[in-house]
Protein backbone atom coordinates (compact mmCIF):
# COMPACT_ATOMS: atom_id res chain seq x y z
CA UNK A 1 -97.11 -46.64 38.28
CA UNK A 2 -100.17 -48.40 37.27
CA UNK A 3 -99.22 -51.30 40.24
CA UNK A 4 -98.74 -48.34 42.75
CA UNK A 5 -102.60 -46.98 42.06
CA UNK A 6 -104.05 -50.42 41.30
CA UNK A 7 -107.26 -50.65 43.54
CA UNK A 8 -106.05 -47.52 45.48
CA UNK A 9 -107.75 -43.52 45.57
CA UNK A 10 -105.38 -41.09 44.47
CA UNK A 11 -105.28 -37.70 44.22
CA UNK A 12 -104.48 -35.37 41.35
CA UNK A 13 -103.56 -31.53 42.07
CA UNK A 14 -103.31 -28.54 39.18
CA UNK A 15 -101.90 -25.06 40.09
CA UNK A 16 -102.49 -22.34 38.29
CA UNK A 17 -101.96 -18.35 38.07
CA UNK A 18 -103.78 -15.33 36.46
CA UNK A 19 -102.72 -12.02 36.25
CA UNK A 20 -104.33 -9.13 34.96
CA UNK A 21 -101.88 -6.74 34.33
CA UNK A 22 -103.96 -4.08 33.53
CA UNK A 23 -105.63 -3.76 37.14
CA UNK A 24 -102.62 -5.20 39.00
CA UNK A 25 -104.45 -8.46 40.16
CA UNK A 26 -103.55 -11.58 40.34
CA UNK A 27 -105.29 -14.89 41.35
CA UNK A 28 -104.09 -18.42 42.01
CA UNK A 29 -105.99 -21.80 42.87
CA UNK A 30 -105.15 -25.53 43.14
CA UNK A 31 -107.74 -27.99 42.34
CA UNK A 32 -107.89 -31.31 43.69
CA UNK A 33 -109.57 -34.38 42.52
CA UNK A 34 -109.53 -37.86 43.78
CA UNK A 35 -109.90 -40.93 41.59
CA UNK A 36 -110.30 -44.28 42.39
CA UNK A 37 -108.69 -47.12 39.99
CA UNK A 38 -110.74 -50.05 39.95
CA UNK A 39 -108.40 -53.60 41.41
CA UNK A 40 -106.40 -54.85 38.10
CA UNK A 41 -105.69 -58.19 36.85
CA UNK A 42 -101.93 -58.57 35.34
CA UNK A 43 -103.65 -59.13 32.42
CA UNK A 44 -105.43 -55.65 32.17
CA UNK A 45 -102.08 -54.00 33.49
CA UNK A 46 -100.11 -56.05 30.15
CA UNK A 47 -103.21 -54.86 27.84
CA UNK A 48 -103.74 -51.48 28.43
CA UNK A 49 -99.45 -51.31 28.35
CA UNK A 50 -99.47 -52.92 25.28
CA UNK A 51 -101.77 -50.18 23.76
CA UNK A 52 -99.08 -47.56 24.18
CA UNK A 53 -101.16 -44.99 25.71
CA UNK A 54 -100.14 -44.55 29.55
CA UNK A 55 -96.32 -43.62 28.28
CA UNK A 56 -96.98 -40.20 27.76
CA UNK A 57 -99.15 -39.40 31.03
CA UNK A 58 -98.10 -38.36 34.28
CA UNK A 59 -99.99 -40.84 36.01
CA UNK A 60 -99.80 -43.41 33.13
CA UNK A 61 -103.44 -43.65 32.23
CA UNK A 62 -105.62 -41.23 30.07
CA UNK A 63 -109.22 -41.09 31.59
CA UNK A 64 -110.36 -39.42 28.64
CA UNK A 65 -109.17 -42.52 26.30
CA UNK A 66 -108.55 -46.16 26.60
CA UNK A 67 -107.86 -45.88 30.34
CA UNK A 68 -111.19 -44.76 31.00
CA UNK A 69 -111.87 -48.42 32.11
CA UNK A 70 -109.32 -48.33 34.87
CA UNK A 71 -111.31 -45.41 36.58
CA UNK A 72 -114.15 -46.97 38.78
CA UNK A 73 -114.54 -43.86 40.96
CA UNK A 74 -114.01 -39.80 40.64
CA UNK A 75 -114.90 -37.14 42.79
CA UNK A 76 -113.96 -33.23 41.32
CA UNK A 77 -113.13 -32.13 38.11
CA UNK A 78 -112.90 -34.99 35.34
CA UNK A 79 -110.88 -32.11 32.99
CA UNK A 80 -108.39 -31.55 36.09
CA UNK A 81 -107.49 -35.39 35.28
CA UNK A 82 -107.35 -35.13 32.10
CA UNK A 83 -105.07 -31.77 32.34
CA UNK A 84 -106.56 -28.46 33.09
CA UNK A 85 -109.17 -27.65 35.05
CA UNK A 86 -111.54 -25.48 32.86
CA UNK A 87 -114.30 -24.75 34.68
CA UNK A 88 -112.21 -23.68 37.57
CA UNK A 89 -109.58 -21.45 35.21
CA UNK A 90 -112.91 -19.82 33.76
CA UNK A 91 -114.25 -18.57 36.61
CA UNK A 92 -111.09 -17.16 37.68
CA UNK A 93 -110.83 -16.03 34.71
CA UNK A 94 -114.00 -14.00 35.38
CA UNK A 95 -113.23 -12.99 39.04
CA UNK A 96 -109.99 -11.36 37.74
CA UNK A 97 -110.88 -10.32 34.93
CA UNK A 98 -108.36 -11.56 32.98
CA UNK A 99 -110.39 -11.97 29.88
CA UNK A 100 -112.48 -9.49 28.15
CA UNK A 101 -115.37 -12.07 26.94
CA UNK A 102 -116.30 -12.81 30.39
């Protein structure tokens, strides 16, 4: 995975869904960010494999940890790449009132 995206933009989608029950509403939205990984060595790629941390992510780097490094460009929401978009799922949140703080 990291080979594929080496030196490349890519672009990472979330989906989500809100429904408010209570009025009958619901509300969806996908957000899209683009990230650019910087151009690898092989001996980057062996490091950052050898510290364990891309196994468990769906594009096998975490921006918000170690792999931060391999990120030389984003454009949109940094917490849609690291999982959920937040600011986005708030303000749905408050458009459909689906949450009573808001």
């Amino acid at each position: 995975m990291l080979k594929l995206i080496n030196g490349k933009y890519h672009k990472v989608y979330t989906g989500f869904v809100l429904i408010n029950l209570k009025e009958a509403r619901t509300g969806r939205k996908v957000v899209e960010t683009e990230v650019k990984i910087k151009h690898l060595t092989e001996s980057e790629i062996e490091w950052y494999l050898n510290s364990s941390e891309p196994f468990d992510k769906a594009g096998a780097y975490a921006i918000q940890g170690i792999g931060s490094f391999l990120v030389e460009k984003i454009s949109g929401s940094y917490t849609n790449v690291v999982g959920l978009p937040l600011a986005e799922v708030v303000e749905a949140f408050k458009k459909y009132n689906a949450y009573s703080i808001f």
